[in-house]
N, C-alpha and C. Protein backbone atom coordinates (compact mmCIF):
# COMPACT_ATOMS: atom_id res chain seq x y z
N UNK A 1 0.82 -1.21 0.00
CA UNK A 1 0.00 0.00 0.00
C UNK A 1 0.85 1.26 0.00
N UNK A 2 2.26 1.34 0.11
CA UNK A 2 3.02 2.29 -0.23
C UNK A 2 3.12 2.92 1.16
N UNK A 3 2.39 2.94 2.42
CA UNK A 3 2.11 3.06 3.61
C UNK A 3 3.93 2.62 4.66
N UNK A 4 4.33 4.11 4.26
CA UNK A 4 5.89 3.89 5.02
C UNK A 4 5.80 4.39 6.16
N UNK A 5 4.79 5.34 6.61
CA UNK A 5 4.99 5.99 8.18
C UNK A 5 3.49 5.27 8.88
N UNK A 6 3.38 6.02 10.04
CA UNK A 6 2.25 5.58 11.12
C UNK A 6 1.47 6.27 10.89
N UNK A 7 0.44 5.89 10.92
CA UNK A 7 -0.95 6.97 10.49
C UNK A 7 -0.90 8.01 11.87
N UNK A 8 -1.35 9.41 11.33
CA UNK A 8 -1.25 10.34 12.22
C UNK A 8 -2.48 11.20 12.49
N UNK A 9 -2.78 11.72 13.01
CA UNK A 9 -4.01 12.49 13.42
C UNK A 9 -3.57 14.45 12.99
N UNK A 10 -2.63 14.52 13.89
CA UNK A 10 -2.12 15.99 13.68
C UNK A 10 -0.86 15.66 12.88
N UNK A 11 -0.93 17.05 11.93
CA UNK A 11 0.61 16.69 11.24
C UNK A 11 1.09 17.88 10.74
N UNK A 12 2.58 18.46 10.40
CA UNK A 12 2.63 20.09 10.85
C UNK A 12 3.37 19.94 9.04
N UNK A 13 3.66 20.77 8.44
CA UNK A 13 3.89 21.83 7.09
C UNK A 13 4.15 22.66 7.09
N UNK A 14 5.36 23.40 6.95
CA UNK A 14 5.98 24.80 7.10
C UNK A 14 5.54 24.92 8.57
N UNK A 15 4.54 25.96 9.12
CA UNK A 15 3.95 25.92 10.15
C UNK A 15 2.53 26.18 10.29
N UNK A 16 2.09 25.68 9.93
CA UNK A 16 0.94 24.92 9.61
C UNK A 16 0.65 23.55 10.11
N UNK A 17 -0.37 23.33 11.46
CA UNK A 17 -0.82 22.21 12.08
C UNK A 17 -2.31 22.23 11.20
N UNK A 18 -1.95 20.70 10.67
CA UNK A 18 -3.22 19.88 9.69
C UNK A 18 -3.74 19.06 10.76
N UNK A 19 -5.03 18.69 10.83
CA UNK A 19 -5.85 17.57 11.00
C UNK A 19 -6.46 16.65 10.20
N UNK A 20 -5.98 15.18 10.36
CA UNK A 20 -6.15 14.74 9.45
C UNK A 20 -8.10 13.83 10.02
N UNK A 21 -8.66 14.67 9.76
CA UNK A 21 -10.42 14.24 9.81
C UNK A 21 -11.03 13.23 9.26
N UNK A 22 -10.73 12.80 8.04
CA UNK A 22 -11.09 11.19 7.47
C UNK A 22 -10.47 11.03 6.45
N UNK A 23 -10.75 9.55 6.14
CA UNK A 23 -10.21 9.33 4.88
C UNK A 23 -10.98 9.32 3.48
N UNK A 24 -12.60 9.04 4.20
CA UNK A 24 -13.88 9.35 3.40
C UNK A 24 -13.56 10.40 2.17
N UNK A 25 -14.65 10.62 1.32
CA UNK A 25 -14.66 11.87 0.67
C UNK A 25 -16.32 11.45 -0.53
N UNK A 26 -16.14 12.62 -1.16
CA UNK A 26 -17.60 12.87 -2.04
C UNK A 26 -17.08 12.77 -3.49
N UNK A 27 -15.26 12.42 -3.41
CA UNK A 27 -15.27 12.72 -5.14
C UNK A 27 -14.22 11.85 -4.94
N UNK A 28 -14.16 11.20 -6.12
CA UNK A 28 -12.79 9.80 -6.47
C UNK A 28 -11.74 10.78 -7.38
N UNK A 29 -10.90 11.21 -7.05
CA UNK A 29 -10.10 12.13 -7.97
C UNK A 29 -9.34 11.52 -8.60
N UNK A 30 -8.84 11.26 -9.62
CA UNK A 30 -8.30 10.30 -10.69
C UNK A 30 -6.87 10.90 -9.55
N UNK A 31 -6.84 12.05 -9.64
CA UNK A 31 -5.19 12.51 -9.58
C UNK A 31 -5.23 12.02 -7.84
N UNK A 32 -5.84 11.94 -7.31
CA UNK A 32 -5.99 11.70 -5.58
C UNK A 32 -4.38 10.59 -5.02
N UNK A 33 -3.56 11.16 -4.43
CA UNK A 33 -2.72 9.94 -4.41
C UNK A 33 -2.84 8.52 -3.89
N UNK A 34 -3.91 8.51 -2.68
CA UNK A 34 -4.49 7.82 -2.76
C UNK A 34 -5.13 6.55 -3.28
N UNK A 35 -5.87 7.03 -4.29
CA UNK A 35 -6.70 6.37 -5.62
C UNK A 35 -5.46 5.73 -6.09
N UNK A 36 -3.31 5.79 -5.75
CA UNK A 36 -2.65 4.94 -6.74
C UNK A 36 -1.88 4.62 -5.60
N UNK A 37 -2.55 4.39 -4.26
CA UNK A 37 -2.44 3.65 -3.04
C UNK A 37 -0.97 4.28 -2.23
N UNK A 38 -0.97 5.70 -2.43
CA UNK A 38 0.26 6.35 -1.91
C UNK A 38 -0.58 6.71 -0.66
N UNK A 39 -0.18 6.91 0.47
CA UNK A 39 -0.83 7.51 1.71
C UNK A 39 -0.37 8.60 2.80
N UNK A 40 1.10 8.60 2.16
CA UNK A 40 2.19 10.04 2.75
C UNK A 40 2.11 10.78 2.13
N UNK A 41 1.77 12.17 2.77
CA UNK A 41 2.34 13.18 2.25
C UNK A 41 3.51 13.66 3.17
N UNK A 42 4.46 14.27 2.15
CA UNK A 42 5.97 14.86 3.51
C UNK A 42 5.73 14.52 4.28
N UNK A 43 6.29 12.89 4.13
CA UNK A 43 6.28 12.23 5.33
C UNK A 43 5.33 11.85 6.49
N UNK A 44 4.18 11.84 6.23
CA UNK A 44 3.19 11.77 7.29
C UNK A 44 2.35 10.43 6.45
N UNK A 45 2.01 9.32 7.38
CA UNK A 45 1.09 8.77 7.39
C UNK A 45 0.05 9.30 7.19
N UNK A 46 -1.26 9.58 6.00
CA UNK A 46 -2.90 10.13 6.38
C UNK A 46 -3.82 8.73 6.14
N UNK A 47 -3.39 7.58 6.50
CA UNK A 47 -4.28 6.61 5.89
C UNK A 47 -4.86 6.35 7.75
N UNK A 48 -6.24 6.56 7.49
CA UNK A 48 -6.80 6.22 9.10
C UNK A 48 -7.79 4.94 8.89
N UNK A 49 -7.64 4.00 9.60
CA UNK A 49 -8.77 3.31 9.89
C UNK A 49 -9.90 3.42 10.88
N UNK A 50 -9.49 4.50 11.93
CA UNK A 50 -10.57 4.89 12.88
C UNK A 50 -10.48 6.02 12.96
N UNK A 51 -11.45 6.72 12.43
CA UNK A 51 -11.41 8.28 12.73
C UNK A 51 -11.33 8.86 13.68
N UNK A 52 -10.26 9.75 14.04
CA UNK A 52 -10.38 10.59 15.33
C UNK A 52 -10.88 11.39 15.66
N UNK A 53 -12.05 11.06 17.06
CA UNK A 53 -12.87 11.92 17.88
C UNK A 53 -12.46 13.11 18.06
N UNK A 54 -13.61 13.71 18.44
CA UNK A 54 -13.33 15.27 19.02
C UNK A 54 -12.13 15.65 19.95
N UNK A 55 -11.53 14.78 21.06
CA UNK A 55 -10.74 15.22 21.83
C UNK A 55 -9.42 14.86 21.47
N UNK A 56 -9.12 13.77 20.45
CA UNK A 56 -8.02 13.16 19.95
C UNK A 56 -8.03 14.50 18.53
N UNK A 57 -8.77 15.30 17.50
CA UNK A 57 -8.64 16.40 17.09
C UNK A 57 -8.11 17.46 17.84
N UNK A 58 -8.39 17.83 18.93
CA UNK A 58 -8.05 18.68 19.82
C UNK A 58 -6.82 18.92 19.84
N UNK A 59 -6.86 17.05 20.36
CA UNK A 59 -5.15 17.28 21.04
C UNK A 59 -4.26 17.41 19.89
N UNK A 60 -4.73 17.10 19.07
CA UNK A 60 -3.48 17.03 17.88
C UNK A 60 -3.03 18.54 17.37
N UNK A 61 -3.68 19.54 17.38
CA UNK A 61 -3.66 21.04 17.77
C UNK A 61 -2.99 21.49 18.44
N UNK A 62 -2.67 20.54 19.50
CA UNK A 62 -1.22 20.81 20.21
C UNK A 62 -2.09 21.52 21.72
N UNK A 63 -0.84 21.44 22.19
CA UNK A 63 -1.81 22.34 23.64
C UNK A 63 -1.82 24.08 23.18
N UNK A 64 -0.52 24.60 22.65
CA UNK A 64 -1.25 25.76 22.48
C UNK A 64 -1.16 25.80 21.13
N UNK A 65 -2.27 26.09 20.30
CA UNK A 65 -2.90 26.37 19.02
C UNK A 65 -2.58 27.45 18.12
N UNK A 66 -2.28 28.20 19.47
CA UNK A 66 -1.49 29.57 18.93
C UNK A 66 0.14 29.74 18.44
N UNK A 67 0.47 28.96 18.49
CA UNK A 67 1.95 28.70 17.83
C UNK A 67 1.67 28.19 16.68
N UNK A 68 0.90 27.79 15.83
CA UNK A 68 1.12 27.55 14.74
C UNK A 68 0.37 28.73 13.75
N UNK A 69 0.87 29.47 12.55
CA UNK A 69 -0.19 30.13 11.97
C UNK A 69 -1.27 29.51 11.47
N UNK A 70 -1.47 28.41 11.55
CA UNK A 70 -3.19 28.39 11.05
C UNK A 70 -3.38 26.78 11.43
N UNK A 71 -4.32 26.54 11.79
CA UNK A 71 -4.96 25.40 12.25
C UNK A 71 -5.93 24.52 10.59
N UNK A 72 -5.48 23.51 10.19
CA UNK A 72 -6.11 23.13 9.06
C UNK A 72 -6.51 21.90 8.64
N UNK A 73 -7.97 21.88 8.98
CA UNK A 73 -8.75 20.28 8.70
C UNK A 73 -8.30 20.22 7.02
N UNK A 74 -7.74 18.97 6.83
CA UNK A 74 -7.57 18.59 6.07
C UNK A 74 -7.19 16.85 5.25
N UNK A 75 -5.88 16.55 5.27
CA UNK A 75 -5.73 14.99 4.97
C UNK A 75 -6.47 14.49 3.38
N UNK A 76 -6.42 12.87 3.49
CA UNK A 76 -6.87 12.49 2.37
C UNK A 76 -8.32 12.20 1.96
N UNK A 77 -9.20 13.24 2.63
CA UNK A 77 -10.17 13.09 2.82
C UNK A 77 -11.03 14.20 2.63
N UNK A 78 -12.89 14.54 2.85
CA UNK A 78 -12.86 15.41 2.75
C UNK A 78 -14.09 15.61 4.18
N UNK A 79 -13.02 16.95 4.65
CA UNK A 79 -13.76 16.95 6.25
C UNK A 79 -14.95 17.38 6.60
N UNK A 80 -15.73 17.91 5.62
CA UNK A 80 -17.06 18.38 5.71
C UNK A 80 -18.22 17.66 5.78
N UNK A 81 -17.50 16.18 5.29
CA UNK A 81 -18.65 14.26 5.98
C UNK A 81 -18.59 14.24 7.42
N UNK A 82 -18.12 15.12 8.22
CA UNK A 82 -17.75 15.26 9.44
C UNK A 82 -17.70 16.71 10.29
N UNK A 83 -19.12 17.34 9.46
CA UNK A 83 -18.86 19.14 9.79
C UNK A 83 -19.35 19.07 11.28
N UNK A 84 -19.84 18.57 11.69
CA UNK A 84 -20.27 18.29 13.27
C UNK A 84 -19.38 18.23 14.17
N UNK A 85 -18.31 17.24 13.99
CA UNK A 85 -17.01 17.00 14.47
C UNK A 85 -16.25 18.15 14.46
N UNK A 86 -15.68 18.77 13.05
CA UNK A 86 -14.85 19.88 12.45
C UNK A 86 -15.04 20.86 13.34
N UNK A 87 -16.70 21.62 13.62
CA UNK A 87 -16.93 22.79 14.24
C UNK A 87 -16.29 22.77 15.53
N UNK A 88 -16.97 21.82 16.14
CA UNK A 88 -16.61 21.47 17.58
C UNK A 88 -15.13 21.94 17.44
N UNK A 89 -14.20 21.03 16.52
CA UNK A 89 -12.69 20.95 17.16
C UNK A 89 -12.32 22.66 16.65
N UNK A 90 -13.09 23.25 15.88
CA UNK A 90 -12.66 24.89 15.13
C UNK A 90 -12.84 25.48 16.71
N UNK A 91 -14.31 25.56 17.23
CA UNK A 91 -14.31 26.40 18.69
C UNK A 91 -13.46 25.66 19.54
N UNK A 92 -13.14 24.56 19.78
CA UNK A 92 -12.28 24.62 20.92
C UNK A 92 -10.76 25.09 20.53
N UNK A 93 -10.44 25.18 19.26
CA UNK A 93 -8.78 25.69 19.15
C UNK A 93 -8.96 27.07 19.31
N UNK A 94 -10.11 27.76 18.38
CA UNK A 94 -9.73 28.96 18.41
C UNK A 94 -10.52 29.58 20.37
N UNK A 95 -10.84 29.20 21.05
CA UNK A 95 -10.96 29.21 22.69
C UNK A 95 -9.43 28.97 23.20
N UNK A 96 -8.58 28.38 22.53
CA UNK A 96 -7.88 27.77 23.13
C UNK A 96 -6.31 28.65 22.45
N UNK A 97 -6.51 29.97 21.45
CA UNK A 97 -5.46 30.74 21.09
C UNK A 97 -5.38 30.63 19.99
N UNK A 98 -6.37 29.34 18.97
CA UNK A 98 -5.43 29.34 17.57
C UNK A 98 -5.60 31.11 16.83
N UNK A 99 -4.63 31.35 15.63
CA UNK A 99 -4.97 32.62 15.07
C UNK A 99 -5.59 32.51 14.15
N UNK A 100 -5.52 31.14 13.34
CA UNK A 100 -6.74 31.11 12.23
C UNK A 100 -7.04 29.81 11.72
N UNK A 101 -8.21 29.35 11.71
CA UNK A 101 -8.79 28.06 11.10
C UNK A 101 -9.36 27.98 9.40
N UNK A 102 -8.51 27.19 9.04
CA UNK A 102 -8.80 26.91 7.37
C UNK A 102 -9.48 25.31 7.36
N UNK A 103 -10.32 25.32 6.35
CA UNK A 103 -11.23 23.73 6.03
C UNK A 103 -10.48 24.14 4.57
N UNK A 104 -9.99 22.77 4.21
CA UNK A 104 -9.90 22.42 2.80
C UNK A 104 -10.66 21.80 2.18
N UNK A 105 -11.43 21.67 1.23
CA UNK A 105 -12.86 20.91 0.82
C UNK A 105 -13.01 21.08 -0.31
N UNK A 106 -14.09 20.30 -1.19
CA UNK A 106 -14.13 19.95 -2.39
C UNK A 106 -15.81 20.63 -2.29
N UNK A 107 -16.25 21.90 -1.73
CA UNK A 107 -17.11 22.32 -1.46
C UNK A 107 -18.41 22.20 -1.53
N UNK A 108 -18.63 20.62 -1.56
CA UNK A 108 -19.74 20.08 -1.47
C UNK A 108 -20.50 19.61 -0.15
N UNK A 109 -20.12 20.43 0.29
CA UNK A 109 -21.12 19.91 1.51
C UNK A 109 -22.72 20.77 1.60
N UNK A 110 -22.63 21.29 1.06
CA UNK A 110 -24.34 21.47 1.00
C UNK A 110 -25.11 20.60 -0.03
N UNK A 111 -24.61 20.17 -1.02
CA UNK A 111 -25.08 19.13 -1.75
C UNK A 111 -25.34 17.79 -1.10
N UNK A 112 -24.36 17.20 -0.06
CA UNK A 112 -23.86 16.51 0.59
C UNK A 112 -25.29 16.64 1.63
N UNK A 113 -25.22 17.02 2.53
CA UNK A 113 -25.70 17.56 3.81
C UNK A 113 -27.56 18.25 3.48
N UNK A 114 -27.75 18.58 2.12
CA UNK A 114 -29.17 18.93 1.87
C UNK A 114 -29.24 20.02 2.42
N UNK A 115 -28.76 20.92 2.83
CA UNK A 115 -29.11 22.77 2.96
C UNK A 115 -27.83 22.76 3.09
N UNK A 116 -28.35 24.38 3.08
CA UNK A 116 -26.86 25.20 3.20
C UNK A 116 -26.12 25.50 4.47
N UNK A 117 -25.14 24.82 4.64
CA UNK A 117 -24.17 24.61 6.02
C UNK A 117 -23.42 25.84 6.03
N UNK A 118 -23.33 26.79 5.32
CA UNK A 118 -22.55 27.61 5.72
C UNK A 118 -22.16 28.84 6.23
N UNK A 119 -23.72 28.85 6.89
CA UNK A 119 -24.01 29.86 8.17
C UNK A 119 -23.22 29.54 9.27
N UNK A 120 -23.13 28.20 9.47
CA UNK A 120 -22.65 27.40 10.53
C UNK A 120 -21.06 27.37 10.52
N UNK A 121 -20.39 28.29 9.63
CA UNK A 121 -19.45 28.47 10.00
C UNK A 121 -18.72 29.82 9.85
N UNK A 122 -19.45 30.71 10.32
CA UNK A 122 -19.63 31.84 10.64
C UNK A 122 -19.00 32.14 11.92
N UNK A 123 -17.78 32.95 12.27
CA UNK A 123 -17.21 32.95 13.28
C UNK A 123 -16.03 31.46 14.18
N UNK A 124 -16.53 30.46 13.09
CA UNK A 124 -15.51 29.86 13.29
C UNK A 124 -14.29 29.28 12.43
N UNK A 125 -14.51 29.60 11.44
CA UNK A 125 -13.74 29.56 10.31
C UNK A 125 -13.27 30.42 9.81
N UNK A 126 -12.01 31.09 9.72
CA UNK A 126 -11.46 32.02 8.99
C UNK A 126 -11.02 32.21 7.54
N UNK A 127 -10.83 30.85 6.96
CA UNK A 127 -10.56 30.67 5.66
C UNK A 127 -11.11 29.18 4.80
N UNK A 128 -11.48 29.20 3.47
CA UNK A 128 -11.72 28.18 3.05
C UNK A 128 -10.56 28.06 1.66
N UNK A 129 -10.37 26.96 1.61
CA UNK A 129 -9.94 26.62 0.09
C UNK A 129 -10.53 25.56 -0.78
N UNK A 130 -11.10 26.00 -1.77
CA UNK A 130 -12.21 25.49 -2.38
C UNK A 130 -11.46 24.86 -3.65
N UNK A 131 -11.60 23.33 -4.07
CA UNK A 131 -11.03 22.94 -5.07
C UNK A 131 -12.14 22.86 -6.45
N UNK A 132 -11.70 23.06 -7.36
CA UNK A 132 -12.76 23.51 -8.31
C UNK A 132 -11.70 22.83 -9.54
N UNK A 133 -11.41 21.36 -9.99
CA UNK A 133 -10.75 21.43 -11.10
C UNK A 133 -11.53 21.14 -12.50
N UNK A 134 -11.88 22.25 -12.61
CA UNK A 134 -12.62 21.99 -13.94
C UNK A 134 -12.99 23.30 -14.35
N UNK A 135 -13.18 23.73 -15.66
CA UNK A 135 -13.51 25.17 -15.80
C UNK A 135 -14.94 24.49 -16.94
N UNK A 136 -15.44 24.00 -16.71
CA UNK A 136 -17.01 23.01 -16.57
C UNK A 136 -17.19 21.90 -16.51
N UNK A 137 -18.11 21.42 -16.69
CA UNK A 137 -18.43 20.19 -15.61
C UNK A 137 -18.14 19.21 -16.39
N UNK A 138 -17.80 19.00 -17.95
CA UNK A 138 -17.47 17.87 -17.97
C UNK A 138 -15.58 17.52 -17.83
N UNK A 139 -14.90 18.74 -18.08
CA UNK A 139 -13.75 18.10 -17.19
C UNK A 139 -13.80 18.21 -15.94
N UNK A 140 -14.51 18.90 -15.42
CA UNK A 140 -14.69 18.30 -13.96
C UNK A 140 -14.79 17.13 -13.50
N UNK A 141 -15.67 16.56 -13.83
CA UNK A 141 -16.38 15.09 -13.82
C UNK A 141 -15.08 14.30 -14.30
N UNK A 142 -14.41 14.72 -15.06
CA UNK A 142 -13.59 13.45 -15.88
C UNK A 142 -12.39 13.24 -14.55
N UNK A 143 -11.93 14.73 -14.30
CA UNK A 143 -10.85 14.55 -13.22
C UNK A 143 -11.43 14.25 -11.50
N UNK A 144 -12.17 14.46 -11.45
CA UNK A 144 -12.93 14.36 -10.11
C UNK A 144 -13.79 13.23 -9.56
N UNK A 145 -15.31 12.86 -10.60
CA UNK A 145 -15.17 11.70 -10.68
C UNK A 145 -16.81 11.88 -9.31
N UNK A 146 -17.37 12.75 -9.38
CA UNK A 146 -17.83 13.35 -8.43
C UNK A 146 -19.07 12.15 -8.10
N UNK A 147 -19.17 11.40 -6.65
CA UNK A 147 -20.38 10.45 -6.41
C UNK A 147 -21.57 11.34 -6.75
N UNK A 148 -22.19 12.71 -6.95
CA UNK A 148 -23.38 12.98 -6.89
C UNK A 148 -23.94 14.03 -8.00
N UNK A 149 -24.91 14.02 -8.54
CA UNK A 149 -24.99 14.88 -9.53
C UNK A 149 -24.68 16.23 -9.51
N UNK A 150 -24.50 16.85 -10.52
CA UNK A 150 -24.53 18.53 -10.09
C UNK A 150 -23.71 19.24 -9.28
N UNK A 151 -22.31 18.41 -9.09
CA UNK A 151 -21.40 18.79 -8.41
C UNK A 151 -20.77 19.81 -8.74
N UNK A 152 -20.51 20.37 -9.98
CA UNK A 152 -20.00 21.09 -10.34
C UNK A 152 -20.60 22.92 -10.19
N UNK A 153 -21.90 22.61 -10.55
CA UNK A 153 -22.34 23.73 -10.42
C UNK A 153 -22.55 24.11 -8.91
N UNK A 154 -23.06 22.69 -8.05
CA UNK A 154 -22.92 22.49 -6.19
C UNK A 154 -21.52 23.75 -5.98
N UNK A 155 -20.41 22.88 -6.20
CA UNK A 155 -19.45 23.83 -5.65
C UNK A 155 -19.43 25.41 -6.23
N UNK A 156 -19.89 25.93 -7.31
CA UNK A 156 -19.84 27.22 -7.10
C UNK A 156 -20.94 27.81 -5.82
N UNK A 157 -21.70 27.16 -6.43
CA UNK A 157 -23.14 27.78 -5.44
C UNK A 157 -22.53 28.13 -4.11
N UNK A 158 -22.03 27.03 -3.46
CA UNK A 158 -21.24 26.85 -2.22
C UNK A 158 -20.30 27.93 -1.85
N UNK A 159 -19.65 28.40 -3.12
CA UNK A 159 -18.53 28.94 -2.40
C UNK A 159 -19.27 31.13 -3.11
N UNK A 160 -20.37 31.03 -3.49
CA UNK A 160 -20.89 32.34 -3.03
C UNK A 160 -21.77 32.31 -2.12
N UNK A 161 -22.27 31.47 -1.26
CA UNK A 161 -23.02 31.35 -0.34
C UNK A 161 -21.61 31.69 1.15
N UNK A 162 -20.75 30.87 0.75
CA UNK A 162 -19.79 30.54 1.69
C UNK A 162 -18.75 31.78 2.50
N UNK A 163 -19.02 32.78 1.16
CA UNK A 163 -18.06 33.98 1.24
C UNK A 163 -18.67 35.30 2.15
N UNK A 164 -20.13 35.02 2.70
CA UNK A 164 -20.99 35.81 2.92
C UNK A 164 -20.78 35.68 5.05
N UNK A 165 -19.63 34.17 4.96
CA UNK A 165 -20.33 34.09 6.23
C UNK A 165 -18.50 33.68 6.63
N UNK A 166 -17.44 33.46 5.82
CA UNK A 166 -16.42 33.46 5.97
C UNK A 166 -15.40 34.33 5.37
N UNK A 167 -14.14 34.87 6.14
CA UNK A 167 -13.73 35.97 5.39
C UNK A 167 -13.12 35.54 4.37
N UNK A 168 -12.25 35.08 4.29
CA UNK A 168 -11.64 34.57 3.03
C UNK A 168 -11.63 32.93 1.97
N UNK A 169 -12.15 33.03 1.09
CA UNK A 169 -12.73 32.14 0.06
C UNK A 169 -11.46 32.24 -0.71
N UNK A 170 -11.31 30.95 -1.14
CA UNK A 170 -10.23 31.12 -2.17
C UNK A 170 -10.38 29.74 -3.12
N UNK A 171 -11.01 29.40 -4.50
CA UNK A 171 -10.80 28.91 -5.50
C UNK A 171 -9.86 28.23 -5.58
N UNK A 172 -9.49 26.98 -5.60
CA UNK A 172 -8.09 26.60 -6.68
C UNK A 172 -8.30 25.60 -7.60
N UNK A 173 -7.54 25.02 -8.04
CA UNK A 173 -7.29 24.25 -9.50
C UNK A 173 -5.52 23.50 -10.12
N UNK A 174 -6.01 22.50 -10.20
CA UNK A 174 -4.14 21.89 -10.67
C UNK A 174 -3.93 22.18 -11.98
N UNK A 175 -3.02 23.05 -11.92
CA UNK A 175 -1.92 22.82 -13.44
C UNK A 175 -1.29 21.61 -13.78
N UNK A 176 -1.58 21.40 -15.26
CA UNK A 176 -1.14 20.21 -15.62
C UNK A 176 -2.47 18.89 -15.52
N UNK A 177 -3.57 18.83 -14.87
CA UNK A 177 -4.32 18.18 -15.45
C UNK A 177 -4.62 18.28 -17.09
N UNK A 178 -4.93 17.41 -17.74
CA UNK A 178 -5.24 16.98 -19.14
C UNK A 178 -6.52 18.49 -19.24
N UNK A 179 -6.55 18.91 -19.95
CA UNK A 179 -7.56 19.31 -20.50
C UNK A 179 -8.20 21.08 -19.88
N UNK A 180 -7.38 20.98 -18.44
CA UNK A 180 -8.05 21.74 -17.14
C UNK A 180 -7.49 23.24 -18.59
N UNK A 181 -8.31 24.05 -18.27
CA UNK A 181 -8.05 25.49 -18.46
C UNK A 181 -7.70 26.58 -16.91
N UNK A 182 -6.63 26.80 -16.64
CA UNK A 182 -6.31 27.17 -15.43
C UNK A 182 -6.59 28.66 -15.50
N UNK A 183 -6.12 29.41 -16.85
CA UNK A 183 -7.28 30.95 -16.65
C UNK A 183 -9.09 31.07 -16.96
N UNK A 184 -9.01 29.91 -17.18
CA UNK A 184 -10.63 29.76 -17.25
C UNK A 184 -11.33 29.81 -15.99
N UNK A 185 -10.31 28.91 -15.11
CA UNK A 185 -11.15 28.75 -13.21
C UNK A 185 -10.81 29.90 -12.90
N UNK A 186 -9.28 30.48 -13.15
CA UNK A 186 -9.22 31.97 -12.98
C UNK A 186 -10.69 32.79 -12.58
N UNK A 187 -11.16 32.80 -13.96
CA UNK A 187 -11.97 33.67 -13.76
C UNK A 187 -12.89 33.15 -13.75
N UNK A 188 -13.42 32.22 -13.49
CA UNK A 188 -14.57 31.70 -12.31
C UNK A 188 -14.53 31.78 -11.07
N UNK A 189 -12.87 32.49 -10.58
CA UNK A 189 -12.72 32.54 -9.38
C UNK A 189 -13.18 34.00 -9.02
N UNK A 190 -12.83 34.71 -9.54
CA UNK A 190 -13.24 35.78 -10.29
C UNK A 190 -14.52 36.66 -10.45
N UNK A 191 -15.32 35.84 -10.71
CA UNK A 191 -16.85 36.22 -11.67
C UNK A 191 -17.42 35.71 -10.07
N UNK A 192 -16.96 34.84 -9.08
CA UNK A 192 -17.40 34.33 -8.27
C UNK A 192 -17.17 35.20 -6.80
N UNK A 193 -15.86 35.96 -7.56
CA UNK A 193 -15.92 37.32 -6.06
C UNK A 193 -14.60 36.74 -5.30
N UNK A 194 -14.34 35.60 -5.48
CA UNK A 194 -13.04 35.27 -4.42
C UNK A 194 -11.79 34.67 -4.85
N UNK A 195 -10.90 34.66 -4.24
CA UNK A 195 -9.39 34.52 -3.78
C UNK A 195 -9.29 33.13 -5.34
N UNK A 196 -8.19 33.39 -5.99
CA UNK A 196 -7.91 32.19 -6.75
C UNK A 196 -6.29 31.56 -6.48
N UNK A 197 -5.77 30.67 -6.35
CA UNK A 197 -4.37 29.63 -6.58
C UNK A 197 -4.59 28.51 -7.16
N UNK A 198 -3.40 28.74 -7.86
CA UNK A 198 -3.27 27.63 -8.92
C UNK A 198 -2.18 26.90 -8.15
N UNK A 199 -2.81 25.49 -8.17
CA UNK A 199 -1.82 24.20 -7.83
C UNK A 199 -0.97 23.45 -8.99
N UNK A 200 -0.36 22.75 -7.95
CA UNK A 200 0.52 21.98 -9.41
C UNK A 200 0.45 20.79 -9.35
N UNK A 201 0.03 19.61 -10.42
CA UNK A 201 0.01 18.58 -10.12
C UNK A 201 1.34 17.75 -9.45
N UNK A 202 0.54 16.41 -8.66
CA UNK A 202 1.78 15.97 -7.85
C UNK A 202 2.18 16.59 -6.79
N UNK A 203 2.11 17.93 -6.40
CA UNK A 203 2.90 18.55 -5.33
C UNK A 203 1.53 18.82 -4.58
N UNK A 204 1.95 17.64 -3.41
CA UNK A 204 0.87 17.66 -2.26
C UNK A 204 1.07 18.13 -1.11
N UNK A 205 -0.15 18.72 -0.50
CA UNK A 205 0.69 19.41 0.49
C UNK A 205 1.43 20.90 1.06
């Protein structure tokens, strides 16, 4: 399984403390490393077989939260199958000193979840990064691979609903997928009001 380290719960990046929230997700990403049974990123185990509870999230935050610049649900998974969990562990870091909480997500969780969740993270979330690889839905679909209909248009909806109740929204997209138009999401990032970065394929993390 390619599985060289210990699966980890908290795991740090420049300085940046990640949580790794599940392994679940809403989209099979062709490019997912995962999907070609890799499970490290820089060095970290993210392959979980038991998801970690609220207080095992916590702790992995470290005792003080505030030493790291940003606190970030993330891993090989996508943490918003688990926004119940997520919130909880967002108020107790930022109670506890963090300076800013980011969700990384494939911004389907209101599709997911059947209303719109993202009142509910209003005051506890400081940043989102919204993956969007497709500049329409059928390379979307081709690279993504999405379990539910209407995903594509789901995640915009999501992320102008999302921007209303979090300060910073930010778009991205991999360079180097087959087909992707990367000034096209540009300016869907754009036309959509928020923050755009372009990723690069392969470089995870």
């Amino acid at each position: 399984m390619h599985e060289t380290h210990a699966p980890v719960v908290g795991y740090t990046i420049r300085n940046q403390r990640y949580i790794n929230v599940t392994n679940r997700c809403t989209l099979r990403c062709a490019f997912c490393p995962k999907f070609n049974k890799v499970w490290d990123v820089k060095g970290h185990g993210l392959r979980i077989r038991d998801e970690p509870d609220v207080g095992e999230m916590i702790a992995a935050a470290g005792q003080d939260p505030g030493t790291w610049d940003e606190v970030v649900f993330c891993g090989l998974g996508e943490p918003t199958l688990r926004l119940d969990e997520v919130l909880r562990v967002a108020a107790a870091v930022r109670a506890a000193g963090a300076r800013r909480v980011r969700i990384n997500t494939d911004g389907l969780a209101n599709l997911v979840h059947g209303e719109d969740v993202t009142p509910r993270l209003a005051g506890l979330v400081d940043a989102l990064s919204v993956s969007l690889n497709g500049q329409n839905a059928a390379v979307y679909d081709r690279h993504c691979r999405p379990l539910h209909a209407g995903a594509w248009t789901a995640v915009q909806d999501f992320v102008l609903r999302a921007q209303r109740h979090v300060p910073e929204v930010t778009l991205t997209a991999i360079d180097g997928l087959p087909g992707l138009d990367i000034a096209a999401c540009e300016a869907i990032a754009r036309t959509l009001g928020v923050h755009f970065r372009r990723r690069v394929l392969d470089d995870v993390g």
